[in-house]
Protein backbone atom coordinates (compact mmCIF):
# COMPACT_ATOMS: atom_id res chain seq x y z
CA UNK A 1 -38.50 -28.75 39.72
CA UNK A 2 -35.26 -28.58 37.61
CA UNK A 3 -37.73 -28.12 34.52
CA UNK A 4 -39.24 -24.82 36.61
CA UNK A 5 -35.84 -23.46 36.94
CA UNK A 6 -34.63 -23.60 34.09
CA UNK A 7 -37.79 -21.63 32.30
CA UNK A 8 -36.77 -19.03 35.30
CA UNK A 9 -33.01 -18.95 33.95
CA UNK A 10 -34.46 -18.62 30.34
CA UNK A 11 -36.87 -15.89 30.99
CA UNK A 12 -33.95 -13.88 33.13
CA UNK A 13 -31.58 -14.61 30.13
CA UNK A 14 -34.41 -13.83 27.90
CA UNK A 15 -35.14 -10.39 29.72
CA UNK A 16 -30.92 -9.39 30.48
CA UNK A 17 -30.67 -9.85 26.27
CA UNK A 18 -33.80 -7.60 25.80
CA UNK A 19 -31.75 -5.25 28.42
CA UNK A 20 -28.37 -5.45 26.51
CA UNK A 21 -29.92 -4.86 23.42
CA UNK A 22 -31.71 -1.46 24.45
CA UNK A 23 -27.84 -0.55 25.99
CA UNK A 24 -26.58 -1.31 22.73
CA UNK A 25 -29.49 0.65 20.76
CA UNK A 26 -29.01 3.90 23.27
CA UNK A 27 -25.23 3.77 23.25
CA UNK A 28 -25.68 3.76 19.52
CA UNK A 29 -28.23 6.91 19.62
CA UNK A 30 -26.25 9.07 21.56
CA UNK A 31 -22.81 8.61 19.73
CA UNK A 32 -24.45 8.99 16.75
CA UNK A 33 -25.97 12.33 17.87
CA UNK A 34 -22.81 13.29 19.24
CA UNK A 35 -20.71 12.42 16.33
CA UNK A 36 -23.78 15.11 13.96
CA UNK A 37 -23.59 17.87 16.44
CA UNK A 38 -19.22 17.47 16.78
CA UNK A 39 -19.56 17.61 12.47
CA UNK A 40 -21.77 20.28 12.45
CA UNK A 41 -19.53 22.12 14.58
CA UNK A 42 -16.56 21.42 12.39
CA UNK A 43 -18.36 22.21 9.35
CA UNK A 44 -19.09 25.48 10.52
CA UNK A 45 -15.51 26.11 11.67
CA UNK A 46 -14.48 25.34 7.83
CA UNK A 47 -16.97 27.40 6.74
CA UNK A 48 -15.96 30.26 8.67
CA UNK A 49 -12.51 29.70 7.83
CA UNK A 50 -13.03 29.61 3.95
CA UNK A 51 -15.09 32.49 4.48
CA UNK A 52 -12.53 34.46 6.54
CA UNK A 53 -9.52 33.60 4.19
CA UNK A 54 -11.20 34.35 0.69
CA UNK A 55 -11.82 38.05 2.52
CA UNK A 56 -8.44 38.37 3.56
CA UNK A 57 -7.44 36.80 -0.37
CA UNK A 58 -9.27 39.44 -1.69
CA UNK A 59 -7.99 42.17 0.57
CA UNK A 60 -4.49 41.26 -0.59
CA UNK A 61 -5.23 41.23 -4.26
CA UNK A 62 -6.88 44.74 -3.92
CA UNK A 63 -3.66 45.71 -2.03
CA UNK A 64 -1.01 44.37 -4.82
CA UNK A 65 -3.32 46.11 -7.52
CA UNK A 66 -3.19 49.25 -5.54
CA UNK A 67 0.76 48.80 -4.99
CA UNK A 68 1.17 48.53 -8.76
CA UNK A 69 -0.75 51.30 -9.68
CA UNK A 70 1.41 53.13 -7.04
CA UNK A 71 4.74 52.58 -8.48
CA UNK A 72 5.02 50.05 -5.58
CA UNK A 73 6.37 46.36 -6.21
CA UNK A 74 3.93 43.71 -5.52
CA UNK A 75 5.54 40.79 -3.42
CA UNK A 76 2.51 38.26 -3.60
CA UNK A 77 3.12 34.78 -5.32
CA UNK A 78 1.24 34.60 -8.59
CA UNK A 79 0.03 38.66 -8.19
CA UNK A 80 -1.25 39.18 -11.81
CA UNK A 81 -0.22 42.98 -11.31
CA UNK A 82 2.56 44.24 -13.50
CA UNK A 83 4.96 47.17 -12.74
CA UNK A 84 2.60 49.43 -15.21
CA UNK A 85 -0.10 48.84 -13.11
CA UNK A 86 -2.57 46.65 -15.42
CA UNK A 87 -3.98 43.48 -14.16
């Protein structure tokens, strides 16, 4: 009789570890999914970003140039543009 129960306690402890171990397999799939998709996401934010300040970059570089050329001093850090006007 004692024999009988414990092969029942085994086979429930056998089958609540088979149980835990699909948690811990799932758990691991989804955070692992959402940790790609919340990367992705910030990826794309960065790229945007880069994108967005090399346009406004260029934007003020072609605005110093034109200020030099214009008799207009340039007031960006490291402007190449010279009071003549060449670059």
């Amino acid at each position: 009789m004692k024999k009988d129960q414990l092969d029942m306690f085994r086979r429930k402890l056998e089958a609540e570890k088979e149980k835990h171990q699909n948690c811990i397999q799932e758990t691991q799939r989804i955070t692992l999914n959402g940790i790609q998709t919340g990367f992705s996401k910030v990826f794309e934010s960065l790229a945007e970003f880069s994108k967005t300040s090399l346009t406004m970059y260029n934007d003020l570089l072609t605005y110093s140039e034109n200020a030099g050329k214009n008799g207009i001093p340039s007031y960006i850090e490291g402007s190449q543009v010279e009071e003549n006007g060449s670059s």
